[in-house]
PDB file of N, CA and C in Angstrom:
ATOM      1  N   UNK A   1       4.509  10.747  -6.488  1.00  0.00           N
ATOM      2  CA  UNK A   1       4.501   9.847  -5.350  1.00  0.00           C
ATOM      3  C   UNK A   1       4.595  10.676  -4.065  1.00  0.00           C
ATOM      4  N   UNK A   2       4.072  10.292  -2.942  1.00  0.00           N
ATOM      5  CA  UNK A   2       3.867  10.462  -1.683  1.00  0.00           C
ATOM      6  C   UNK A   2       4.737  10.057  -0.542  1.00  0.00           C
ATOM      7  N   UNK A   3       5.473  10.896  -0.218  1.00  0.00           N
ATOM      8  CA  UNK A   3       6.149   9.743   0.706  1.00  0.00           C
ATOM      9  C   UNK A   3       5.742   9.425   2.092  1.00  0.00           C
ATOM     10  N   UNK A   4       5.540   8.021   2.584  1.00  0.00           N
ATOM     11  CA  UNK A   4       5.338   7.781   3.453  1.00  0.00           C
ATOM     12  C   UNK A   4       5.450   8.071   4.891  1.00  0.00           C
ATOM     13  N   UNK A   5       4.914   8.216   5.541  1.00  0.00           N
ATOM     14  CA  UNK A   5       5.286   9.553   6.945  1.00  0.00           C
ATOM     15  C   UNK A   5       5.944   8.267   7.975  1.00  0.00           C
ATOM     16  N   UNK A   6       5.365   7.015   8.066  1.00  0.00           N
ATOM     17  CA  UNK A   6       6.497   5.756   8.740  1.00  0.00           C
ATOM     18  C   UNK A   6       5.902   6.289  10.229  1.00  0.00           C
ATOM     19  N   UNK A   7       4.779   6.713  10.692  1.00  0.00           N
ATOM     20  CA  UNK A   7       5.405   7.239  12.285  1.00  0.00           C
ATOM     21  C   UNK A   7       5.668   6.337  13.038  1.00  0.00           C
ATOM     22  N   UNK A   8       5.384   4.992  12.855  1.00  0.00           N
ATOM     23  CA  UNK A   8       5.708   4.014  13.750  1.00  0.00           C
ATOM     24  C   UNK A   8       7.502   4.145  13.601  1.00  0.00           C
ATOM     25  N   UNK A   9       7.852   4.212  12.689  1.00  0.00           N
ATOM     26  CA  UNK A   9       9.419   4.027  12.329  1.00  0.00           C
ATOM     27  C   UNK A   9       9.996   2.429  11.874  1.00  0.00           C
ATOM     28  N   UNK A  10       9.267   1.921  11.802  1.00  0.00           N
ATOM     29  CA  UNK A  10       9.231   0.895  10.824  1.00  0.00           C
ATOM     30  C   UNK A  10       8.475   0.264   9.781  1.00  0.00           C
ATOM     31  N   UNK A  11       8.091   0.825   9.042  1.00  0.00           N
ATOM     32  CA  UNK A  11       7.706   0.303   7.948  1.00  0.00           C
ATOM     33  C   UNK A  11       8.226  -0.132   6.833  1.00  0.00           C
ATOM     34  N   UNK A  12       8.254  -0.707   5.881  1.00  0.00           N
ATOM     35  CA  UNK A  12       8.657  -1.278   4.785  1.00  0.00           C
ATOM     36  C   UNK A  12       7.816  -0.462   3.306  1.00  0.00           C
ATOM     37  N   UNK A  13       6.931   0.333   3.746  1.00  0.00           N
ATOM     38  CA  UNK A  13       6.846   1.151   3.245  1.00  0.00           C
ATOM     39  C   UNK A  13       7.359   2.595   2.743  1.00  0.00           C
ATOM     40  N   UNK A  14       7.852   3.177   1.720  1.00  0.00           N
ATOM     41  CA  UNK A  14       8.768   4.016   1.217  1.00  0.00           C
ATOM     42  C   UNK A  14       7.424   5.353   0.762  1.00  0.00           C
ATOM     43  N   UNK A  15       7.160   5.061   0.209  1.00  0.00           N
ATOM     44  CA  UNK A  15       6.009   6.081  -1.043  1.00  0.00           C
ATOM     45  C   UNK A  15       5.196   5.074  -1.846  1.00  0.00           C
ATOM     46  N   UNK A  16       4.241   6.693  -1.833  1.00  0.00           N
ATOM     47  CA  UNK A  16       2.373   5.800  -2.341  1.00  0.00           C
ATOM     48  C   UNK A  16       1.974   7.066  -3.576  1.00  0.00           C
ATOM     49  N   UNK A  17       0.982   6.077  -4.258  1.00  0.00           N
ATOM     50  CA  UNK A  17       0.613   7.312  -4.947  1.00  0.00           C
ATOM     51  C   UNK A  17      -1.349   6.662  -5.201  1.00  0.00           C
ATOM     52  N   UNK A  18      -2.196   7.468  -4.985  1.00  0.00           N
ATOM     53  CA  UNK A  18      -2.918   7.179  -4.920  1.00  0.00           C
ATOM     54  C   UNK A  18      -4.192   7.498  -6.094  1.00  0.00           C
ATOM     55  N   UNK A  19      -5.043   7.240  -7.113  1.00  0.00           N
ATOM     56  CA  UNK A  19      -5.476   7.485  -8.174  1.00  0.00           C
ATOM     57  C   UNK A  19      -7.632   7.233  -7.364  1.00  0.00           C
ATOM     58  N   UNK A  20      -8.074   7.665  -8.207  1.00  0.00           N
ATOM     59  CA  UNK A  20      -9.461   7.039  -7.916  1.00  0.00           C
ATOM     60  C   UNK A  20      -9.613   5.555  -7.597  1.00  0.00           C
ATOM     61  N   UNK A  21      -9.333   4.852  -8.218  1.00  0.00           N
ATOM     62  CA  UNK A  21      -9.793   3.360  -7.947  1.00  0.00           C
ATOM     63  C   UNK A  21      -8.543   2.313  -7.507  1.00  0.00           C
ATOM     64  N   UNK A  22      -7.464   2.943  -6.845  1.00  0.00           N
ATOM     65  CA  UNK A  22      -6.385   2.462  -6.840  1.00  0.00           C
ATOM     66  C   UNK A  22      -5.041   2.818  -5.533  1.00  0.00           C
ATOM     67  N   UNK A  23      -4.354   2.104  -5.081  1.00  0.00           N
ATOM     68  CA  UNK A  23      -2.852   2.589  -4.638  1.00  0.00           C
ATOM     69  C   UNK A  23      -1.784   2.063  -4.837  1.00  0.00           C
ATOM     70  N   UNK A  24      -0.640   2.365  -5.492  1.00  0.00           N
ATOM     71  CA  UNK A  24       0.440   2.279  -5.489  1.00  0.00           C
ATOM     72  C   UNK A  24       1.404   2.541  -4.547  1.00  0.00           C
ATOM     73  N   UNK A  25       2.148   0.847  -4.288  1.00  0.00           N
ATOM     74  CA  UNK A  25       2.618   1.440  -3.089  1.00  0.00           C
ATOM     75  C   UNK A  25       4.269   1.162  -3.370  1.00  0.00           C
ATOM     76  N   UNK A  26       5.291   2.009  -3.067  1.00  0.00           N
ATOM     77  CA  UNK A  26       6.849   1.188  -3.059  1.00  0.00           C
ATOM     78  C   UNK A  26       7.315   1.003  -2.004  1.00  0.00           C
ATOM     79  N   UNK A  27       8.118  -0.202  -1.769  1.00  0.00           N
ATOM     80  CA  UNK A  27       8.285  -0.850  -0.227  1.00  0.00           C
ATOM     81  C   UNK A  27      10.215  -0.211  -0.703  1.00  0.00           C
ATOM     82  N   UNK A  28      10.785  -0.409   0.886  1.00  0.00           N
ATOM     83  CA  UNK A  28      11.991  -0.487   0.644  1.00  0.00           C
ATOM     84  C   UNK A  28      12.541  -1.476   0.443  1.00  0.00           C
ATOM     85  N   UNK A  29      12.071  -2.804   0.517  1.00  0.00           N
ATOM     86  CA  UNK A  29      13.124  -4.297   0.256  1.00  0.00           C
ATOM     87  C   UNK A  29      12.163  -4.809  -0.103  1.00  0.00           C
ATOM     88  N   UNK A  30      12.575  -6.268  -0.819  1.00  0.00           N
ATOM     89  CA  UNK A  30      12.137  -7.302  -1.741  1.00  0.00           C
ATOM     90  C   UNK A  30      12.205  -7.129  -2.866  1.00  0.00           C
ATOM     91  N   UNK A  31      11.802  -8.053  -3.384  1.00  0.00           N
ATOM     92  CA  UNK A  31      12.593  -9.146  -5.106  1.00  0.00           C
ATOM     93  C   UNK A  31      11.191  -7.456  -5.852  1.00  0.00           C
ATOM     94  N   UNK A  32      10.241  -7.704  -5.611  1.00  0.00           N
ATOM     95  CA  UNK A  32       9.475  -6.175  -6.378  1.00  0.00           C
ATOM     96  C   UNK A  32       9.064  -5.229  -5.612  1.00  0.00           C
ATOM     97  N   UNK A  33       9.674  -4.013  -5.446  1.00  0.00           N
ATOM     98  CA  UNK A  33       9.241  -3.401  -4.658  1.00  0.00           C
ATOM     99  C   UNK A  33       7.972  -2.429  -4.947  1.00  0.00           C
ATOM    100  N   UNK A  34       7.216  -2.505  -6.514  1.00  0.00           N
ATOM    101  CA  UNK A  34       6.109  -1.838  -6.719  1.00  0.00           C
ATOM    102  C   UNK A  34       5.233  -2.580  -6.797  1.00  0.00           C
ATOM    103  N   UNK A  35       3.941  -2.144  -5.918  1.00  0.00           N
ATOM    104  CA  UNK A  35       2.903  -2.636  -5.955  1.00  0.00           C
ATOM    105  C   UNK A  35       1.472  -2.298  -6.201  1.00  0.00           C
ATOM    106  N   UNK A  36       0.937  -2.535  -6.937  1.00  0.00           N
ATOM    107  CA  UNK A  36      -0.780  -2.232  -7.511  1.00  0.00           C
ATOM    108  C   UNK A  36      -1.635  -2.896  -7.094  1.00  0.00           C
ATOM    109  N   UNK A  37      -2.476  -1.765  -6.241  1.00  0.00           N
ATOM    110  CA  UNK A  37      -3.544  -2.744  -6.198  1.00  0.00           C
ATOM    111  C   UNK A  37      -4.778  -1.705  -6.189  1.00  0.00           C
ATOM    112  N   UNK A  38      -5.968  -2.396  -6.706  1.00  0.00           N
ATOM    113  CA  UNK A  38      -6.953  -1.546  -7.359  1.00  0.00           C
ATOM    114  C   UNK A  38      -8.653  -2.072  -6.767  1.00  0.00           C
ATOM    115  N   UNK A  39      -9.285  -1.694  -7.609  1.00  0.00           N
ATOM    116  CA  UNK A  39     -10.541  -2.238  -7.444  1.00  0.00           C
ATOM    117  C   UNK A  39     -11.040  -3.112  -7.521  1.00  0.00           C
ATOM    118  N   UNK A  40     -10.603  -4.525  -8.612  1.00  0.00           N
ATOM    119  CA  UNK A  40     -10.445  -5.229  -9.039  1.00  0.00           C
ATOM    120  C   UNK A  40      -9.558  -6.339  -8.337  1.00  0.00           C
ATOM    121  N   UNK A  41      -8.645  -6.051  -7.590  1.00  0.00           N
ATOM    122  CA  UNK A  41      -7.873  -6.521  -6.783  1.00  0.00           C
ATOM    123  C   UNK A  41      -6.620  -6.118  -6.189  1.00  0.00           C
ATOM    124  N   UNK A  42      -7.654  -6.145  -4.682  1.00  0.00           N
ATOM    125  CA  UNK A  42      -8.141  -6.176  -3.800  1.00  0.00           C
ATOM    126  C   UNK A  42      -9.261  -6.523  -3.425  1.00  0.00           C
ATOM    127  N   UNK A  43     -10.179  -4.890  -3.926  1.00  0.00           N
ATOM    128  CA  UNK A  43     -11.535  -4.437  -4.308  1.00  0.00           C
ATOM    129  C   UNK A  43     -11.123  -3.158  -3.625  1.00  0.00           C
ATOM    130  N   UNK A  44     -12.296  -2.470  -3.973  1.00  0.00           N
ATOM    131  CA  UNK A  44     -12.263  -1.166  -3.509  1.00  0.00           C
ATOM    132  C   UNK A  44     -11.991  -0.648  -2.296  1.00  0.00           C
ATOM    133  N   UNK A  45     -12.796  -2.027  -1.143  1.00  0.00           N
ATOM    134  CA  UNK A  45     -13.068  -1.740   0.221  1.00  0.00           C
ATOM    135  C   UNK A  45     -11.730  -1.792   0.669  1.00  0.00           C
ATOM    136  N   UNK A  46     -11.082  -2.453   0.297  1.00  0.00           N
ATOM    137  CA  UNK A  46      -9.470  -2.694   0.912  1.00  0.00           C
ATOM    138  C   UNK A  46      -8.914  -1.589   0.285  1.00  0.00           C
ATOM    139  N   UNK A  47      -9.049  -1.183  -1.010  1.00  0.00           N
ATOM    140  CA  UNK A  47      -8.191  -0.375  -1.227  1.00  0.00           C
ATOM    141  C   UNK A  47      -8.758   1.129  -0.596  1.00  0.00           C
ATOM    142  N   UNK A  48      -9.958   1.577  -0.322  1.00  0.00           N
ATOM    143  CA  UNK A  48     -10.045   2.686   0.457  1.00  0.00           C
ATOM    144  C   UNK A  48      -9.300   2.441   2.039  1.00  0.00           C
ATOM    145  N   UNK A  49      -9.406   1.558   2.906  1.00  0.00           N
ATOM    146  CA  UNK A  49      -8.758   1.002   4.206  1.00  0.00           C
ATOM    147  C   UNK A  49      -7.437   1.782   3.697  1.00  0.00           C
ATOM    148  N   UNK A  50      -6.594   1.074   2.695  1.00  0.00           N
ATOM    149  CA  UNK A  50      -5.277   1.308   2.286  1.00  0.00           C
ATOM    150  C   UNK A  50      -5.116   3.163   2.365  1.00  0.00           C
ATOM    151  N   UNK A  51      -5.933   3.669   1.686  1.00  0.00           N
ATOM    152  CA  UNK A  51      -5.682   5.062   1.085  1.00  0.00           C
ATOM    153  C   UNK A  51      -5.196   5.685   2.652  1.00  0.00           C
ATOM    154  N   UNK A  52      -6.572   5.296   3.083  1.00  0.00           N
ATOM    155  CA  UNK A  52      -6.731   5.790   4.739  1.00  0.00           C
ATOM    156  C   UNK A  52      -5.381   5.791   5.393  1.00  0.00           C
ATOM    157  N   UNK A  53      -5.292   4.431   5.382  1.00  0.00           N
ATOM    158  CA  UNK A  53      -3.809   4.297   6.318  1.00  0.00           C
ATOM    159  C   UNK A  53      -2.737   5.017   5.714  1.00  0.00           C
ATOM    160  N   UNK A  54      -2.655   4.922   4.635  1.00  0.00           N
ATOM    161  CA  UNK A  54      -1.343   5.958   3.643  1.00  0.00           C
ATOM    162  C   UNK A  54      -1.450   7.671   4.401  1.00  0.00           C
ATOM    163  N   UNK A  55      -2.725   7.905   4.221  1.00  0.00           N
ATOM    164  CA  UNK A  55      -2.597   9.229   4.646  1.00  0.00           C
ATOM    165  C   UNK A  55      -2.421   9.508   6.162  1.00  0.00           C
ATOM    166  N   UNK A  56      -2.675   8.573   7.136  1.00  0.00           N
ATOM    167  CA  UNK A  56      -2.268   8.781   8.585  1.00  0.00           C
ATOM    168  C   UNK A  56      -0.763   8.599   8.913  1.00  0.00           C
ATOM    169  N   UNK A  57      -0.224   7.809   7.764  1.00  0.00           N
ATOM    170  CA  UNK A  57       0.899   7.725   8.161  1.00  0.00           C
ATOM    171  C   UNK A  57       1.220   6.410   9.104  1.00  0.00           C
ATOM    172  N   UNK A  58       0.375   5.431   9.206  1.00  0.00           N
ATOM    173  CA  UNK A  58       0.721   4.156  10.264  1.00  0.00           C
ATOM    174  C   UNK A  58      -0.493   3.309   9.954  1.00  0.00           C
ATOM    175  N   UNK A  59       0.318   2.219   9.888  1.00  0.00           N
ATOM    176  CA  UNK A  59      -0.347   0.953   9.829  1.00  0.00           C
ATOM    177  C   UNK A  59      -0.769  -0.047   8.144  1.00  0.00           C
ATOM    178  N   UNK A  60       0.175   1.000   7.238  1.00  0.00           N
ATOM    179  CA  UNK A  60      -0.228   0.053   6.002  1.00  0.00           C
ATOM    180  C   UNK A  60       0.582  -0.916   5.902  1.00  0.00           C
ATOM    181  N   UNK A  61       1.528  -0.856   6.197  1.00  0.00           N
ATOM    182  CA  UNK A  61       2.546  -2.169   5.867  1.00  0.00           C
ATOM    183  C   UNK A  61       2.121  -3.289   6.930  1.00  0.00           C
ATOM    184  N   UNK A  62       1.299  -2.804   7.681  1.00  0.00           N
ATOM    185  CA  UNK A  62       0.732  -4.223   8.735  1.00  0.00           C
ATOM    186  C   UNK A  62      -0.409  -4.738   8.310  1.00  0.00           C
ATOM    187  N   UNK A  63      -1.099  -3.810   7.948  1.00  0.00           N
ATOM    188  CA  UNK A  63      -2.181  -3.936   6.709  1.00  0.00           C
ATOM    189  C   UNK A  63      -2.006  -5.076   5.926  1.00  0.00           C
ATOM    190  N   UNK A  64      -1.240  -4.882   4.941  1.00  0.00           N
ATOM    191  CA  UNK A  64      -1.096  -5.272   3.871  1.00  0.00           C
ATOM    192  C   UNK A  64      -0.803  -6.738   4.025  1.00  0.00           C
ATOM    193  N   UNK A  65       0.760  -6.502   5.076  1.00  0.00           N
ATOM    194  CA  UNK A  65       1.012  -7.648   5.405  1.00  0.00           C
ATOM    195  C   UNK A  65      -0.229  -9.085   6.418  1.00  0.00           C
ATOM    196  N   UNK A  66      -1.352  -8.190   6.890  1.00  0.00           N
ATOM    197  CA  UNK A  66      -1.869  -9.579   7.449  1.00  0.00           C
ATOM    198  C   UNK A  66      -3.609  -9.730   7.020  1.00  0.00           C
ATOM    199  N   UNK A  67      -3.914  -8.634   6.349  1.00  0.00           N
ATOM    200  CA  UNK A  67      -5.365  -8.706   5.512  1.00  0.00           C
ATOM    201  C   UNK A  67      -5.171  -8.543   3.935  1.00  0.00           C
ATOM    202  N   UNK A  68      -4.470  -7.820   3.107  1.00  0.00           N
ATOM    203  CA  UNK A  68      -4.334  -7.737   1.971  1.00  0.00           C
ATOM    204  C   UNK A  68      -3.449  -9.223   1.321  1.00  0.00           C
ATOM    205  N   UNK A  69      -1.984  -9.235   1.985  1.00  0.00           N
ATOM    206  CA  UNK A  69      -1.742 -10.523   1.973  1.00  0.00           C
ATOM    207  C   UNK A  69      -1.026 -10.237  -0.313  1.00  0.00           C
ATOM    208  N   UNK A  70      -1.435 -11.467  -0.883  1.00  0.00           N
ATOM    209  CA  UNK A  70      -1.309 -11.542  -1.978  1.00  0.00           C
ATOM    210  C   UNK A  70      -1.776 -11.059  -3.127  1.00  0.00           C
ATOM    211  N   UNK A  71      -3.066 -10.352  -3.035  1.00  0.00           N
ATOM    212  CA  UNK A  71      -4.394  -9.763  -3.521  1.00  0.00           C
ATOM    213  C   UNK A  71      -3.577  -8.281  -3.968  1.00  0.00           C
ATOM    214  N   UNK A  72      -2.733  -8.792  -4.874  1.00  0.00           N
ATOM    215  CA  UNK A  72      -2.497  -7.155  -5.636  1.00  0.00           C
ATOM    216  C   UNK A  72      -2.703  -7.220  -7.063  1.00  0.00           C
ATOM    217  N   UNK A  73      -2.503  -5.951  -7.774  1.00  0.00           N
ATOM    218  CA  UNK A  73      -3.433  -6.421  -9.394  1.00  0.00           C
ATOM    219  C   UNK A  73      -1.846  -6.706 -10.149  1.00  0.00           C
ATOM    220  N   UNK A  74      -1.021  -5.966  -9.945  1.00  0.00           N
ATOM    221  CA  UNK A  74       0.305  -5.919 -10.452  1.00  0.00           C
ATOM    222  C   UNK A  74       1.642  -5.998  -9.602  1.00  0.00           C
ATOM    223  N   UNK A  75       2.632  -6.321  -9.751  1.00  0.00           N
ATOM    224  CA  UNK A  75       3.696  -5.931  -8.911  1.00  0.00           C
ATOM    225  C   UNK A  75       5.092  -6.213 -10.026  1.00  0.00           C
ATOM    226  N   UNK A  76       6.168  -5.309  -9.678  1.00  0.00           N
ATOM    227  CA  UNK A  76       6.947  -4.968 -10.682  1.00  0.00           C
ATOM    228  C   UNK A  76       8.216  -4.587 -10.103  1.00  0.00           C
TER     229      UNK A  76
END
């Protein structure tokens, strides 16, 4: 896992780990804090957006929260 660089300084994002067709993401709060989401759902296009933002360091947890939304394959 990756840990999240946060530069905004708030995120709810902790660490990512990222595979070919996929990102895993762990938040710091809520009832599951692991989340999958893949090619399949999402789709790819969101999940490359995602990768992107993971690696800049800003803007996935706003992401997630107002275009990704519910659209994950797993959460645990």
């Amino acid at each position: 896992m990756t840990r999240y660089r946060n530069l905004s300084g708030n995120s709810n994002v902790v660490t990512y780990e990222v595979t070919e067709d996929s990102i895993h993401v762990v938040f710091k709060s809520g009832r599951h804090r692991n989340y999958l989401y893949n090619s399949v759902r999402p789709g790819q296009v969101v999940v490359e957006r995602m990768k992107a933002l993971a690696a800049q360091g800003r803007g996935l947890n706003s992401y997630i929260v107002s275009v990704v939304k519910d659209r994950y394959a797993r959460k645990w």
